[in-house]
C-alpha atoms as a PDB file:
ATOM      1  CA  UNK A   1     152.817 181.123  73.659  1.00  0.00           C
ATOM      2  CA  UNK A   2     152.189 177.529  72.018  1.00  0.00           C
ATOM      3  CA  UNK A   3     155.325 175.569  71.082  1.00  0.00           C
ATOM      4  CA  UNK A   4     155.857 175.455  67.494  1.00  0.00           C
ATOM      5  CA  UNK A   5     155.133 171.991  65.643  1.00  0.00           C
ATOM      6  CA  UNK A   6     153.769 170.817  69.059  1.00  0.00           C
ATOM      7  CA  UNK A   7     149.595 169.021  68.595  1.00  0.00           C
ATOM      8  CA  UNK A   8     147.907 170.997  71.401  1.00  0.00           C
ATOM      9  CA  UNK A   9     145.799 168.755  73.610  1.00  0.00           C
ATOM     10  CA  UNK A  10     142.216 167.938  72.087  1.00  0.00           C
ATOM     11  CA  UNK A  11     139.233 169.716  74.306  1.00  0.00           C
ATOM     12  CA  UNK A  12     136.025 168.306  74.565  1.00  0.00           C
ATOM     13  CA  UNK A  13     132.943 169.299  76.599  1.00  0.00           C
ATOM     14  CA  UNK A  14     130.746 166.511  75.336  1.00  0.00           C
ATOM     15  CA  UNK A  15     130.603 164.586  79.314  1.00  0.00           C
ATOM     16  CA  UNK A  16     129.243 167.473  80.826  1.00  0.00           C
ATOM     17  CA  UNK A  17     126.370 169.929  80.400  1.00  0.00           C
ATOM     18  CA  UNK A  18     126.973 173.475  80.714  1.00  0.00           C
ATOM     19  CA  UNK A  19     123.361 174.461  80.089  1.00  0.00           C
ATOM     20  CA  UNK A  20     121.782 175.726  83.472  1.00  0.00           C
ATOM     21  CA  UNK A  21     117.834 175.095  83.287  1.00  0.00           C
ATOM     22  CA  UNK A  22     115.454 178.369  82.995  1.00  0.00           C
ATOM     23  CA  UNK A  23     113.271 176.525  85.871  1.00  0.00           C
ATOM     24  CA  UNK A  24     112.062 179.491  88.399  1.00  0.00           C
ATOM     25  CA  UNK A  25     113.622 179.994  91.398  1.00  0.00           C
ATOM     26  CA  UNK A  26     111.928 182.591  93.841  1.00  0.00           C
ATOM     27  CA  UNK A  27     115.466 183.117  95.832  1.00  0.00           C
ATOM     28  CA  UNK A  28     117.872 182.754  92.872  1.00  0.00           C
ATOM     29  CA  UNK A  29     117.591 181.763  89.489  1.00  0.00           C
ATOM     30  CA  UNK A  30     119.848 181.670  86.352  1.00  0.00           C
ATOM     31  CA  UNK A  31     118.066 183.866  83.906  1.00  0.00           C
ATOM     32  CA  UNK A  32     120.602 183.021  81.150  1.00  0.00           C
ATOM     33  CA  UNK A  33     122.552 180.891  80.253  1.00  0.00           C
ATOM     34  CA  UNK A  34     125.757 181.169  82.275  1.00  0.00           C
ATOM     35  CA  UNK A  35     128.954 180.497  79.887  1.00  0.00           C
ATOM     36  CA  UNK A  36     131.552 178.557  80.383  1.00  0.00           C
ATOM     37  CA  UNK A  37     134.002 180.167  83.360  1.00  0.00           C
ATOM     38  CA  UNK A  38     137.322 179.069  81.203  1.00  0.00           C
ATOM     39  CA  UNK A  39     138.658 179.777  78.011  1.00  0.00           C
ATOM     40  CA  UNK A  40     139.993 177.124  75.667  1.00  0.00           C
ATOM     41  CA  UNK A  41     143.417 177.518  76.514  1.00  0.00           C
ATOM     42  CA  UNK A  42     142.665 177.795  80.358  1.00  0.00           C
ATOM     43  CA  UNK A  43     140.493 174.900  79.699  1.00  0.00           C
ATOM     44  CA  UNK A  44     143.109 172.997  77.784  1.00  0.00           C
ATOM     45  CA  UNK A  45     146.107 173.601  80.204  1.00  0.00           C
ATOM     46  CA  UNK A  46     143.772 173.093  83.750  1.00  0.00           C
ATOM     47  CA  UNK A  47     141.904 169.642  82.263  1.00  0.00           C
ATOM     48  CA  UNK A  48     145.999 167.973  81.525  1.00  0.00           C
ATOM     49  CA  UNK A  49     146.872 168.920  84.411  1.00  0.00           C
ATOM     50  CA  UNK A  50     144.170 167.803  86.858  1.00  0.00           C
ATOM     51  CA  UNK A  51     145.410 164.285  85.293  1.00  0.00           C
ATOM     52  CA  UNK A  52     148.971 165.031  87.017  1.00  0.00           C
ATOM     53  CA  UNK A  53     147.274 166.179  90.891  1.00  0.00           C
ATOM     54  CA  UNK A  54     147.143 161.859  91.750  1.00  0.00           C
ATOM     55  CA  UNK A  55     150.617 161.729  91.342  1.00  0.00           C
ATOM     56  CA  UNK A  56     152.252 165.191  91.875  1.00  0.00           C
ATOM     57  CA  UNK A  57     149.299 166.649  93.967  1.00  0.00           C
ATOM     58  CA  UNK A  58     147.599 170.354  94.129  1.00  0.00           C
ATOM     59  CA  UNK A  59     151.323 172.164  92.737  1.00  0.00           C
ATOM     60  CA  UNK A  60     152.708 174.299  90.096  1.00  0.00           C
ATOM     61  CA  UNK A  61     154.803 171.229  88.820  1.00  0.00           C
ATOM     62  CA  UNK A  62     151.163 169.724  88.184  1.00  0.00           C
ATOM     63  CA  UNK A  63     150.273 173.014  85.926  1.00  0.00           C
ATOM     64  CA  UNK A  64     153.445 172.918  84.452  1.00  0.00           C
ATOM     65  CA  UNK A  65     153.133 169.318  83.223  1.00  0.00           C
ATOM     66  CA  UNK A  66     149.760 170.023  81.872  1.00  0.00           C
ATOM     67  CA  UNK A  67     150.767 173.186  79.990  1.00  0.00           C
ATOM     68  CA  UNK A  68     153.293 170.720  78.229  1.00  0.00           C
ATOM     69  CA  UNK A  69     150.953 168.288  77.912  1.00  0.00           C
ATOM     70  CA  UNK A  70     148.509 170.499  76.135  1.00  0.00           C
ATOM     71  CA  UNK A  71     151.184 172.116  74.043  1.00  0.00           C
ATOM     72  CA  UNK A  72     152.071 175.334  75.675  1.00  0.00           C
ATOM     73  CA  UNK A  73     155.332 176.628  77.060  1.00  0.00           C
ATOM     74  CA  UNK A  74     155.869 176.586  80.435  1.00  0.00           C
ATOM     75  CA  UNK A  75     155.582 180.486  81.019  1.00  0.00           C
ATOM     76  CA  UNK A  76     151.947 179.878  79.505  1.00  0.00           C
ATOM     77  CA  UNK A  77     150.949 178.762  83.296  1.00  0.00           C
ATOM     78  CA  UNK A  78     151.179 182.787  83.989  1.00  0.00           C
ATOM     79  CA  UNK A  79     147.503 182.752  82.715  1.00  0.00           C
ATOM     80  CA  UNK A  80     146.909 181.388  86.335  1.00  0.00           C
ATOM     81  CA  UNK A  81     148.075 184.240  88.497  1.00  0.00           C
ATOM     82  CA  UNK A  82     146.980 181.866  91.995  1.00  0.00           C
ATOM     83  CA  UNK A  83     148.977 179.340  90.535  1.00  0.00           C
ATOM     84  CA  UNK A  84     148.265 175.732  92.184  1.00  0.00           C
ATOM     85  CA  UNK A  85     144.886 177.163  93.497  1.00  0.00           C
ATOM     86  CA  UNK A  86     143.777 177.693  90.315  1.00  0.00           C
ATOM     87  CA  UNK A  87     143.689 173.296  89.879  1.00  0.00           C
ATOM     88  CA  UNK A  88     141.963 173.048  93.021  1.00  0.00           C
ATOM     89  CA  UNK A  89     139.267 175.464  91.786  1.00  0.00           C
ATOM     90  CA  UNK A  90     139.013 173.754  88.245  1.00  0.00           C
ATOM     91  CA  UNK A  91     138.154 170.479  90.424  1.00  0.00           C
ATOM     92  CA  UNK A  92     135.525 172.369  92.258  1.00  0.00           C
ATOM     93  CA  UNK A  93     133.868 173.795  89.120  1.00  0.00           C
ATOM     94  CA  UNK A  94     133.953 171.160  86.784  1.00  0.00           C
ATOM     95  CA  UNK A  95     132.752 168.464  89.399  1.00  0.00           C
ATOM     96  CA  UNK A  96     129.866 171.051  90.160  1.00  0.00           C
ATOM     97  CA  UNK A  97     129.170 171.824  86.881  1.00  0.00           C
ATOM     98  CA  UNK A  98     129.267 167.559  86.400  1.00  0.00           C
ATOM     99  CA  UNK A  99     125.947 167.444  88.572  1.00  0.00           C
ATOM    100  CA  UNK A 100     124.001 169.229  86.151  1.00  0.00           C
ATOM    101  CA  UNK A 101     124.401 166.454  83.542  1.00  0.00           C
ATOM    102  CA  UNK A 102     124.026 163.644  85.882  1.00  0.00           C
ATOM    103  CA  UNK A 103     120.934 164.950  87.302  1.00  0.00           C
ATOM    104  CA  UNK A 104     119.189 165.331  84.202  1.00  0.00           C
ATOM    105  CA  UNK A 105     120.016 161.912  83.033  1.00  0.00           C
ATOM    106  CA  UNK A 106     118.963 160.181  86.547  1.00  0.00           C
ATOM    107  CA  UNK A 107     114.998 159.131  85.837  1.00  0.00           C
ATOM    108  CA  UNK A 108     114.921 158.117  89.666  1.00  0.00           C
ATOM    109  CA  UNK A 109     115.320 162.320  90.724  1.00  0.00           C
ATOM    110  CA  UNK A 110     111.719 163.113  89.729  1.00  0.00           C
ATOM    111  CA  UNK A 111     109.995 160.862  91.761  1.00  0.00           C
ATOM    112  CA  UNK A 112     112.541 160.818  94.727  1.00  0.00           C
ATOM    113  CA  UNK A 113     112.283 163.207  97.445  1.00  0.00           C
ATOM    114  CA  UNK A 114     114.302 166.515  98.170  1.00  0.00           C
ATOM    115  CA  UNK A 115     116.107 164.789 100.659  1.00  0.00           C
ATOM    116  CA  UNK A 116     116.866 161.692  99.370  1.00  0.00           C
ATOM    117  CA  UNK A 117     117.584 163.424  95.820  1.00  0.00           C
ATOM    118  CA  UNK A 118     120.105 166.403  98.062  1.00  0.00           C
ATOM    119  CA  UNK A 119     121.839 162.791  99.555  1.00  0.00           C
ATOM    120  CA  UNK A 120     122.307 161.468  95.922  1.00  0.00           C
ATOM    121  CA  UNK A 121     124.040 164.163  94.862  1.00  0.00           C
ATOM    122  CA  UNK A 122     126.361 164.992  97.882  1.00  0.00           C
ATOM    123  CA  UNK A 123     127.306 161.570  97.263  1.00  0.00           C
ATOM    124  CA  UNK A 124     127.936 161.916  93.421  1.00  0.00           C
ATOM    125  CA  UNK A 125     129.744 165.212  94.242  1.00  0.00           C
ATOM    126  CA  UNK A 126     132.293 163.207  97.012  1.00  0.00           C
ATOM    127  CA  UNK A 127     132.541 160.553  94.333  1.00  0.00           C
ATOM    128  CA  UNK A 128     133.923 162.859  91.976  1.00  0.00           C
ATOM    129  CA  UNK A 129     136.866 163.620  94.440  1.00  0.00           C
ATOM    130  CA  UNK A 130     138.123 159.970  94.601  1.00  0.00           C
ATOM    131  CA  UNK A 131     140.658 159.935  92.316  1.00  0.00           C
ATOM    132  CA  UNK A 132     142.286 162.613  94.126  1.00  0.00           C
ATOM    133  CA  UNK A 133     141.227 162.282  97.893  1.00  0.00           C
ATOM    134  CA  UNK A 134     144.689 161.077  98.699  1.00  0.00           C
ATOM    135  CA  UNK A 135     146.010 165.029  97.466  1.00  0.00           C
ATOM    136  CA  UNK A 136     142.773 166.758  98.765  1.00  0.00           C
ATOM    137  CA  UNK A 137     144.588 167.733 102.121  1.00  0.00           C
ATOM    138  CA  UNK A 138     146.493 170.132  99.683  1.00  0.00           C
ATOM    139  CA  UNK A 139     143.736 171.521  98.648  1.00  0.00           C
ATOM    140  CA  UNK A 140     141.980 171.971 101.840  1.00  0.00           C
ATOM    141  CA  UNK A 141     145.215 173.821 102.845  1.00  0.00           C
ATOM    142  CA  UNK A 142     145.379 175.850  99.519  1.00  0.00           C
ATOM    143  CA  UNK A 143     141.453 176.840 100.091  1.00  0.00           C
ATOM    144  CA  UNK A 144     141.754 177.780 103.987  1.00  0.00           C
ATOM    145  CA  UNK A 145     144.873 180.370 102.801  1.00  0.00           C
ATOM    146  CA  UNK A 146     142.986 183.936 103.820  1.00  0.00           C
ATOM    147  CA  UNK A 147     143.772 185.531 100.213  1.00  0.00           C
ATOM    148  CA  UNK A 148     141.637 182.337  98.836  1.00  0.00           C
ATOM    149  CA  UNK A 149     139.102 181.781 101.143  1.00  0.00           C
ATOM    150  CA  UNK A 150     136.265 184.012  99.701  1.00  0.00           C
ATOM    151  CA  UNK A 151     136.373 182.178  96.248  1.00  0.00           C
ATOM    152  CA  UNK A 152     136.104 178.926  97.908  1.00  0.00           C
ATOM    153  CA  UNK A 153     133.542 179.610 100.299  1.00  0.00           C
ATOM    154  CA  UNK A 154     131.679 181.188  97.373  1.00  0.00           C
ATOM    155  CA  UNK A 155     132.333 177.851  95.468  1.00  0.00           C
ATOM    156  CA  UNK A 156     130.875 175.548  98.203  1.00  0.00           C
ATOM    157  CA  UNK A 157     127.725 178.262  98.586  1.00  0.00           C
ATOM    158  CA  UNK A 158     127.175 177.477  94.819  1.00  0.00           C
ATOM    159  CA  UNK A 159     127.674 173.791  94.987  1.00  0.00           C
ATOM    160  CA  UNK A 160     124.864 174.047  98.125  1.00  0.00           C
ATOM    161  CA  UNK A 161     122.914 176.182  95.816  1.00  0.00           C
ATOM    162  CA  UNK A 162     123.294 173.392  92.556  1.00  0.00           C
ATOM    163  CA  UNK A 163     122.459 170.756  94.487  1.00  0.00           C
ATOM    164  CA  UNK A 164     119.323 172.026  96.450  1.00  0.00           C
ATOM    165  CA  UNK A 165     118.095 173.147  92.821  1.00  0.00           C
ATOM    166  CA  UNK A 166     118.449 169.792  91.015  1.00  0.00           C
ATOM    167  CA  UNK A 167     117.459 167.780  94.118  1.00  0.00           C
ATOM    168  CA  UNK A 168     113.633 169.778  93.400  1.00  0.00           C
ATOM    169  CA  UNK A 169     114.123 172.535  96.601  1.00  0.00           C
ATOM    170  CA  UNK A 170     111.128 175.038  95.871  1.00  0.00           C
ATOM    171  CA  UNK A 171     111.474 176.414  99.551  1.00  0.00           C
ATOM    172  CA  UNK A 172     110.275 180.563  98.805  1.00  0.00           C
ATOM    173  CA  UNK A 173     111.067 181.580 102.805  1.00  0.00           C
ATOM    174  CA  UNK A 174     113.902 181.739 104.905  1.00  0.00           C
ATOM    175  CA  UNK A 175     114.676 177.924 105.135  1.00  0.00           C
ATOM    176  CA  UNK A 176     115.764 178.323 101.465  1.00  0.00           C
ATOM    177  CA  UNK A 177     118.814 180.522 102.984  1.00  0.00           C
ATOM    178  CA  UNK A 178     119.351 178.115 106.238  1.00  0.00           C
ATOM    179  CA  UNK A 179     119.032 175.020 104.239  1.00  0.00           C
ATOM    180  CA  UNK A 180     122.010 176.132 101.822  1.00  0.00           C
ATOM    181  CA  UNK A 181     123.782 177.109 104.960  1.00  0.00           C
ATOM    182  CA  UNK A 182     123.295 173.929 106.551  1.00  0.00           C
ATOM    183  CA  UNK A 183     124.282 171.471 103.289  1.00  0.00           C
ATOM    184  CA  UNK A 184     127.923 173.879 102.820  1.00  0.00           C
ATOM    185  CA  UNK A 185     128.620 172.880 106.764  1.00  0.00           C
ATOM    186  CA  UNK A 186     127.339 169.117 106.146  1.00  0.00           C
ATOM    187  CA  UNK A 187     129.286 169.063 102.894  1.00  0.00           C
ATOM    188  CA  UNK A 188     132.564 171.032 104.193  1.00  0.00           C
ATOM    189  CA  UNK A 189     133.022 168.269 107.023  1.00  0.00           C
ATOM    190  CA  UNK A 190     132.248 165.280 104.963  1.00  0.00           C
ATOM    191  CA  UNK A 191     135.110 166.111 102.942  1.00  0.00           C
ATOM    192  CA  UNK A 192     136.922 166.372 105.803  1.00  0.00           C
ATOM    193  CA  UNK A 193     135.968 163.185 107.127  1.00  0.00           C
ATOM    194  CA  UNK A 194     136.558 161.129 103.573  1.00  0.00           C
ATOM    195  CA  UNK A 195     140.322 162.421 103.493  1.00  0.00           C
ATOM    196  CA  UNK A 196     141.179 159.979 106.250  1.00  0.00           C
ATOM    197  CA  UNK A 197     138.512 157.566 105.321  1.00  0.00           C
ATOM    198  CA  UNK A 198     139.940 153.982 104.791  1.00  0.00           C
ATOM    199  CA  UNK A 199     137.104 151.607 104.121  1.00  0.00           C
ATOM    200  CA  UNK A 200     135.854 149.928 101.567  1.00  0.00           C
ATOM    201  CA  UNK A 201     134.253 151.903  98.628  1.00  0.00           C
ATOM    202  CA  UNK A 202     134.427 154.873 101.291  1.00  0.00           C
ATOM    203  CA  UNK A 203     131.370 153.640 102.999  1.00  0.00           C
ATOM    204  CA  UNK A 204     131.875 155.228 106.535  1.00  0.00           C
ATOM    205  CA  UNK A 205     132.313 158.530 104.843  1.00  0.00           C
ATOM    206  CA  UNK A 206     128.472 157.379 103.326  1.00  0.00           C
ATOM    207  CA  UNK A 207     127.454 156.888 106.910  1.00  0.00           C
ATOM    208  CA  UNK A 208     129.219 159.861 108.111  1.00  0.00           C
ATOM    209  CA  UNK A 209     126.947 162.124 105.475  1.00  0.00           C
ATOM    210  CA  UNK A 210     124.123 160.120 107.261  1.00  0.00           C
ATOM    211  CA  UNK A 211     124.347 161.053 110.023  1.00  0.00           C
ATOM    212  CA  UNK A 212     124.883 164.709 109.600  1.00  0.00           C
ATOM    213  CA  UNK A 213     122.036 165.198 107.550  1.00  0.00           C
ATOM    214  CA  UNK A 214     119.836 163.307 109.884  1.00  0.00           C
ATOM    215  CA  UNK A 215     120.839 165.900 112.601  1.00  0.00           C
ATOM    216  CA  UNK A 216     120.238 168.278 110.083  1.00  0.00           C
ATOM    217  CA  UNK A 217     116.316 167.505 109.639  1.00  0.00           C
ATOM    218  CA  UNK A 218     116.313 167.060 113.601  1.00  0.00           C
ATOM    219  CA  UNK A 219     116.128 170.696 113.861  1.00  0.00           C
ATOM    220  CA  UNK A 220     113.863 173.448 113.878  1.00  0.00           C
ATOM    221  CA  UNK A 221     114.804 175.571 110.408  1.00  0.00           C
ATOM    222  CA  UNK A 222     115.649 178.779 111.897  1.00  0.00           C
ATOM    223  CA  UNK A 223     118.208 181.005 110.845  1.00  0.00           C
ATOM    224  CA  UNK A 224     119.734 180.990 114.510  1.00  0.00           C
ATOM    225  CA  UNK A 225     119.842 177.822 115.267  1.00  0.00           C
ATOM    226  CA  UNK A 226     121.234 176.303 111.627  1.00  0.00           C
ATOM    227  CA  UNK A 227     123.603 178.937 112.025  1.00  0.00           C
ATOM    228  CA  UNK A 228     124.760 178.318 115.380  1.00  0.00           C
ATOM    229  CA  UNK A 229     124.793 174.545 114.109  1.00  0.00           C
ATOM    230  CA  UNK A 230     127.125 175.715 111.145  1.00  0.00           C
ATOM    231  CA  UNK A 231     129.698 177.049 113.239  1.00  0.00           C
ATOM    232  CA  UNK A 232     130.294 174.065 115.264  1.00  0.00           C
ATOM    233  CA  UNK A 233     130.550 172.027 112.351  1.00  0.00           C
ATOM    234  CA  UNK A 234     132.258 174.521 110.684  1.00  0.00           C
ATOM    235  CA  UNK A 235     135.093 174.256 114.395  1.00  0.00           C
ATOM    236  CA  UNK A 236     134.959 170.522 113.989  1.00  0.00           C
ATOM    237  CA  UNK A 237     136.333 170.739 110.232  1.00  0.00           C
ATOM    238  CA  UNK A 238     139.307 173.091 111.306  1.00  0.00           C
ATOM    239  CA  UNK A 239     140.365 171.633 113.971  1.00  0.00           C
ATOM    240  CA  UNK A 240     140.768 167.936 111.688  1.00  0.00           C
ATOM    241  CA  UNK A 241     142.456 169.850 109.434  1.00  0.00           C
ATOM    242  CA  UNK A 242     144.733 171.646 112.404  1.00  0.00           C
ATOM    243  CA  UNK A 243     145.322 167.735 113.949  1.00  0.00           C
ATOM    244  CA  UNK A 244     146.436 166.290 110.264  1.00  0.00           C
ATOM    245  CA  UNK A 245     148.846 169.665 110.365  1.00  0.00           C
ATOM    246  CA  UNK A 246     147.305 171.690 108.219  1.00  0.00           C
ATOM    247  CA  UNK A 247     148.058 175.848 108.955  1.00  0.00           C
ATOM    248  CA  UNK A 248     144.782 177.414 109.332  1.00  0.00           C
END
């Protein structure tokens, strides 16, 4: 499928670590290494055309542009049979997968606690969307569509998961299930929230995270109750998603 005489697109995967610790984990824990989810041509197509979502958002014209870009024909995009969900999950992934690296190279997560080290790297995670928040509406649309809902919600689980692991979380009872459950509601709305966040250096979104994981801690870690507390936030993102027109 490559275009004769065209340079395909250099891939590197120097910036970010795809080696998953062997540390222990009682509830879940990567036994292996896990390999990289995309092949190089996947990888080579998806990475050009992430850099086309800023200006021609979460769509197939983005994947098109990046399959030229990368030196492919534009028929090579078939390799992504949910077409412009397929960018949106690359984002997801590869900012995930982006934690790994900056946790291990942040001397200040050893001695931190959980808490403050699961705020540092919520925050780092939103970061990562910034370049893109102005398309991430799409996305949220794209994501809440029912055929593609139970690969993103088992994307955000993981991304709970990731960061509850390199924040230190050695939690062996049921608060290891409520506090992932908790962190994927707290995360889910922040998003939200940052979408339609105008300030400076997104600093009420930083507030907004505040706040929710405060009222997070306030509780008692039961099952019931974090899940009850879930759902509302869970109502509170689709309904700011329903107001901004999104069909969900």
């Amino acid at each position: 499928m490559r275009m004769s005489g065209c340079r395909a697109l250099a891939v590197t995967r120097s910036s970010i670590s795809y080696r998953i610790p062997r540390s222990a984990r009682l509830y879940h824990s990567y036994e292996r290494d896990t390999p990289y989810p995309y092949s190089p041509d996947e990888d080579a197509i998806l990475s050009a055309a992430i850099t086309h979502v800023p200006e021609h958002g979460f769509t197939a014209a983005a994947l098109s542009k990046g399959a030229r870009d990368a030196g492919y024909l534009d028929v090579s995009t078939n390799l992504f049979p949910t077409g412009a969900f397929s960018l949106v999950k690359y984002h997801l992934v590869i900012q995930r997968l982006a934690l790994g690296k900056h946790a291990s190279t942040n001397t200040d997560t050893a001695s931190a606690s959980v808490l403050d080290n699961v705020r540092a790297l919520t925050l780092q995670r939103l970061r990562g969307s910034q370049p893109i928040i102005h398309r991430w509406q799409e996305a949220l649309a794209l994501q809440a569509m029912p055929k593609h809902v139970p690969e993103s919600l088992r994307e955000l689980a993981r991304l709970a998961d990731e960061i509850h692991f390199l924040a230190g979380d050695k939690s062996v009872d049921t608060s290891w299930y409520t506090k992932r459950a908790a962190l994927s509601a707290i995360y889910a709305s922040t998003e939200v929230f940052m979408t339609q966040d105008k300030s400076l250096h997104f600093k009420e979104t930083e507030e907004f995270l505040d706040r929710r994981l405060e009222g997070a801690q306030s509780l008692r870690h039961t099952v019931g109750e974090v899940g009850r507390w879930a759902g509302v936030q869970g109502i509170g993102m689709i309904n700011a998603l329903r107001s901004k027109g999104v069909r969900i």
